[in-house]
Protein backbone atom coordinates (compact mmCIF):
# COMPACT_ATOMS: atom_id res chain seq x y z
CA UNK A 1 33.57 -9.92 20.17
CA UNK A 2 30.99 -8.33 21.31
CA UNK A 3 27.76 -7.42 18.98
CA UNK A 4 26.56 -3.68 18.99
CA UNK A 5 23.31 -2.44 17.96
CA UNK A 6 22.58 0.92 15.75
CA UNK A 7 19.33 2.75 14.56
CA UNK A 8 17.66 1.36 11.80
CA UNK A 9 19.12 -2.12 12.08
CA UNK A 10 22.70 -1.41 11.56
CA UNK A 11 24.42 -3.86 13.63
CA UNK A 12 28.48 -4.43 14.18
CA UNK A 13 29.87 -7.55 15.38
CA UNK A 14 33.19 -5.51 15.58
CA UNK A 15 33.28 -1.82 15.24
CA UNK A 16 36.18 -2.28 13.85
CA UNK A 17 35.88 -4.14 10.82
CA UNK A 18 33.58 -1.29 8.97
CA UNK A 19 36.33 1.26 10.60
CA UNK A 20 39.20 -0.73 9.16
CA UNK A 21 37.70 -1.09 5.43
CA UNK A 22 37.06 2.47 5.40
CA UNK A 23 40.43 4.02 6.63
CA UNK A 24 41.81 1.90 3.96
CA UNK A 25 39.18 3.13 1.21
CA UNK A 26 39.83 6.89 2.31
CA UNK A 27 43.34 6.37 2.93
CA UNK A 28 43.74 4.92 -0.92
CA UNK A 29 41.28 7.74 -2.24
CA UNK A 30 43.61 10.55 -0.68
CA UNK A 31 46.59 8.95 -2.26
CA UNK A 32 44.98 9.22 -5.70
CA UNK A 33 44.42 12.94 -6.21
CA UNK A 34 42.06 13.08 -9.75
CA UNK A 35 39.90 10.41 -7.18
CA UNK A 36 40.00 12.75 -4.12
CA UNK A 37 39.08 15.76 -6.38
CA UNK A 38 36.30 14.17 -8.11
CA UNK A 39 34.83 12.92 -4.55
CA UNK A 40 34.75 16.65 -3.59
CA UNK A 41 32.05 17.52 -5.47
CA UNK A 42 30.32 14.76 -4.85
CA UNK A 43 29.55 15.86 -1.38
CA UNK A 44 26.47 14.48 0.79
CA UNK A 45 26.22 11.90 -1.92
CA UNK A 46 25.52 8.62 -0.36
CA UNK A 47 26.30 5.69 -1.26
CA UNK A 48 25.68 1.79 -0.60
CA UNK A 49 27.72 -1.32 -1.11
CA UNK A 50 26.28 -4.63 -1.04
CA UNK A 51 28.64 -7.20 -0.72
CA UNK A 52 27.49 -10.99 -0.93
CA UNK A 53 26.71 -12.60 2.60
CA UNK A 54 27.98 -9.59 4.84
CA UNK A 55 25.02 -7.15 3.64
CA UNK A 56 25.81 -3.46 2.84
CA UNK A 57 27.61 -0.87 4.24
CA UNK A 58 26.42 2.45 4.22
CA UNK A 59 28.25 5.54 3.40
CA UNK A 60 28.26 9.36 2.42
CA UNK A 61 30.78 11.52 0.93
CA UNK A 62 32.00 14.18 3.01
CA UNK A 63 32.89 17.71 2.24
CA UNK A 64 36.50 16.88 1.80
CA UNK A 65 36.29 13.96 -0.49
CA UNK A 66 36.78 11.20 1.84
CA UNK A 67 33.71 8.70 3.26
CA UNK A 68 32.04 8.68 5.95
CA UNK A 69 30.28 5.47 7.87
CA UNK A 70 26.42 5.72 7.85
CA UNK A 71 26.16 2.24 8.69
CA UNK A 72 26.84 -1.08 8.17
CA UNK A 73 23.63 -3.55 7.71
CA UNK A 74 23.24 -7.81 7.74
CA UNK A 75 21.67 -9.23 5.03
CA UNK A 76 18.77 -10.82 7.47
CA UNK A 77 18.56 -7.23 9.17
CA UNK A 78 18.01 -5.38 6.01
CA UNK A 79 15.05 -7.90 5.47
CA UNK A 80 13.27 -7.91 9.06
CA UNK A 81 13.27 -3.74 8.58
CA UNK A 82 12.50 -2.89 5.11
CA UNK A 83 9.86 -0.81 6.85
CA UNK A 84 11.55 0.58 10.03
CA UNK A 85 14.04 2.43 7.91
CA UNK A 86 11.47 5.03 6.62
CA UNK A 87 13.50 8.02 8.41
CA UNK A 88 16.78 6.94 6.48
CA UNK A 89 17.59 8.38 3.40
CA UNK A 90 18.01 6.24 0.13
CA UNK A 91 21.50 5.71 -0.93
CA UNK A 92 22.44 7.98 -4.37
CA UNK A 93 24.21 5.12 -5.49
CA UNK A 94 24.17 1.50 -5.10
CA UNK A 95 27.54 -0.55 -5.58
CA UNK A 96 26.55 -4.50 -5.71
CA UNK A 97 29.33 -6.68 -5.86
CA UNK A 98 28.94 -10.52 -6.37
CA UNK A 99 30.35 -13.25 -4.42
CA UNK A 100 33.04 -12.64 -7.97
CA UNK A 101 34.66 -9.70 -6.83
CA UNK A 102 37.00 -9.61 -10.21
CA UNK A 103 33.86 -9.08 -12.26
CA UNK A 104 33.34 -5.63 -10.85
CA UNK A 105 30.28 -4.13 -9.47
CA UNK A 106 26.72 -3.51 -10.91
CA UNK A 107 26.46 0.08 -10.01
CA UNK A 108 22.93 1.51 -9.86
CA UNK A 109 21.84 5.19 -9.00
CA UNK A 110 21.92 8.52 -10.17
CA UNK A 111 23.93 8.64 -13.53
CA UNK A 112 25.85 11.68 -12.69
CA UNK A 113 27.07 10.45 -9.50
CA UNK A 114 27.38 6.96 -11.59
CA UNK A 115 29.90 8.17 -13.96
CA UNK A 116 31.93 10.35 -11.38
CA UNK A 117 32.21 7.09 -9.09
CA UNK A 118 33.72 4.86 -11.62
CA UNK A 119 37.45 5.41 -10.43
CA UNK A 120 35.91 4.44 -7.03
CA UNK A 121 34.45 1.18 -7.67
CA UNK A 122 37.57 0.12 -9.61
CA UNK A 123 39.75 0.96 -6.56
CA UNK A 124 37.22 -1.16 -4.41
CA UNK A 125 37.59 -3.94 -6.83
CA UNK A 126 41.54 -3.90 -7.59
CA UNK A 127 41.50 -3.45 -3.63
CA UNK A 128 39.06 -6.49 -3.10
CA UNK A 129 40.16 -9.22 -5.77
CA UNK A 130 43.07 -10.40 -4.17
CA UNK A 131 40.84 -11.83 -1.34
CA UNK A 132 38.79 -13.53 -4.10
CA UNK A 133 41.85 -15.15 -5.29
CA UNK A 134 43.21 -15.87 -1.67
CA UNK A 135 39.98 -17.56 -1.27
CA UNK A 136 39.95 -19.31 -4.70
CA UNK A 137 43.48 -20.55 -3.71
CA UNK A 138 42.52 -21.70 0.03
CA UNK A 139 42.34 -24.53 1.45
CA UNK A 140 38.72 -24.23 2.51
CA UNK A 141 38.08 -22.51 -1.12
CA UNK A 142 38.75 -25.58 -2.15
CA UNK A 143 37.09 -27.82 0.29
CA UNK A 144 33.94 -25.89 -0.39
CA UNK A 145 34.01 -26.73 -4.33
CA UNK A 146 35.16 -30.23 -3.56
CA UNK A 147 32.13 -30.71 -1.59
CA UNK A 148 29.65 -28.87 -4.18
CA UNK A 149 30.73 -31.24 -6.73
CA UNK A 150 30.32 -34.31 -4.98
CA UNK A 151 27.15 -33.08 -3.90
CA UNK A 152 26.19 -32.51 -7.82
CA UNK A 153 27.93 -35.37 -9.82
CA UNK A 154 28.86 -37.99 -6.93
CA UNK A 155 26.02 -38.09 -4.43
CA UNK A 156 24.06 -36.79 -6.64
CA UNK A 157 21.75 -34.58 -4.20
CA UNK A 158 22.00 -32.07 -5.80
CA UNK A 159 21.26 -31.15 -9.81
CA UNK A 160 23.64 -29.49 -11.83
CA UNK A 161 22.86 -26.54 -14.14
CA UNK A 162 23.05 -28.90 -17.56
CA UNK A 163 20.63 -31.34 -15.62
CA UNK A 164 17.87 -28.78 -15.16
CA UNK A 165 17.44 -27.69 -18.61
CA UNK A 166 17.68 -31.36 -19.73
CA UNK A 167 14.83 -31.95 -17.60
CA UNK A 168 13.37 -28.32 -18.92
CA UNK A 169 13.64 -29.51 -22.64
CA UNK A 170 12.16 -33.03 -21.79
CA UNK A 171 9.12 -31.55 -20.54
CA UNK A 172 8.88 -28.99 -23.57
CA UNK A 173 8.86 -31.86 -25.92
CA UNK A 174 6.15 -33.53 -23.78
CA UNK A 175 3.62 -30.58 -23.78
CA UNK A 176 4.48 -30.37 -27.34
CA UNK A 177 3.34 -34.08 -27.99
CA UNK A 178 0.25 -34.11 -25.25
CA UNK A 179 -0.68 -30.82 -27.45
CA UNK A 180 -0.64 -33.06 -31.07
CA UNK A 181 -2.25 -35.72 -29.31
CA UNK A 182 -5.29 -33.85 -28.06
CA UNK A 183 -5.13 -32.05 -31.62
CA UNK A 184 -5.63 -35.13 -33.46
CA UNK A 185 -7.68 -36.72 -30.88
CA UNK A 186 -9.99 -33.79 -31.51
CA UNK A 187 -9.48 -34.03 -35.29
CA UNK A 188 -11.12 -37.80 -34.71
CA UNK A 189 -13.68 -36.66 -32.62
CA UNK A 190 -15.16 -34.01 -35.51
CA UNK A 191 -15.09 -36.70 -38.47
């Protein structure tokens, strides 16, 4: 594989895989016509989707109601040129989907273009949650949570969620006390 550079940061470790997700995006969008219509007249619209530890991939609605690759941008890129990208434009929308793809994706942007995208981001989602579960079902799916929670409750290197507002609480109820203390120890003080 080899890794190709683009303006502004974009980068491609194989042209490919951006190519391949949206031929299958625009090929599903043409197949479902109130979709393809609504996409029409949301040309020049772009829009961004952030997916957890790939970073976004840019895109813009073209005159016929299919998308178009802008770009597609690393996490640690998008980072080191937060100011180089001054002569791209903003994305219309922003489609964030978290490392659970079956939730769905917080959309952010204009509301129009919101609301007319809906169908969109529920195609990306019914298109994208079988790979959730593939991974959920995996071998290394499972390896991964197998070694997160011996990390947590065996080893115990690492705290668990329950742990931290234990410890949270504990030191609540110790400010509260040090604050009596000093209240009474004051209260002494002025008799």
């Amino acid at each position: 594989m080899q890794r190709v550079g683009t303006p502004a940061g974009c980068w491609r470790e194989s042209p490919s895989l951006a190519i391949d997700v949206l031929s299958a995006l625009n090929w599903a969008i043409a197949k479902d016509e109130p979709l393809h219509l609504a996409l029409k007249g949301l040309s020049g619209k772009r829009l961004q989707v952030v997916l957890p530890v790939v970073g976004s991939l840019d895109w813009e609605i073209e005159a016929d109601g299919l998308l178009k690759e802008i770009g597609l941008r690393h996490q640690a890129m998008q980072a080191n040129s937060a100011g180089a990208g001054s002569s791209r434009r903003d994305p219309d929308v922003t489609l964030r989907f978290s490392a659970e793809i079956s939730r769905g994706p917080r959309i952010e942007g204009d509301a129009m273009v919101v609301e007319r995208l809906a169908p969109l981001a529920k195609l990306m989602k019914d298109r994208l949650s079988p790979w959730e579960h593939f991974w959920n079902q995996s071998p290394a799916g499972q390896l991964a949570r197998q070694a997160a929670e011996f990390a947590v409750h065996e080893a115990g290197v690492l705290v668990s969620r329950q742990q931290i507002a234990e410890h949270d609480q504990l030191l609540r109820n110790f400010r509260d006390a040090l604050d009596r203390l000093e209240k009474r120890i004051d209260g002494l003080r002025t008799d």
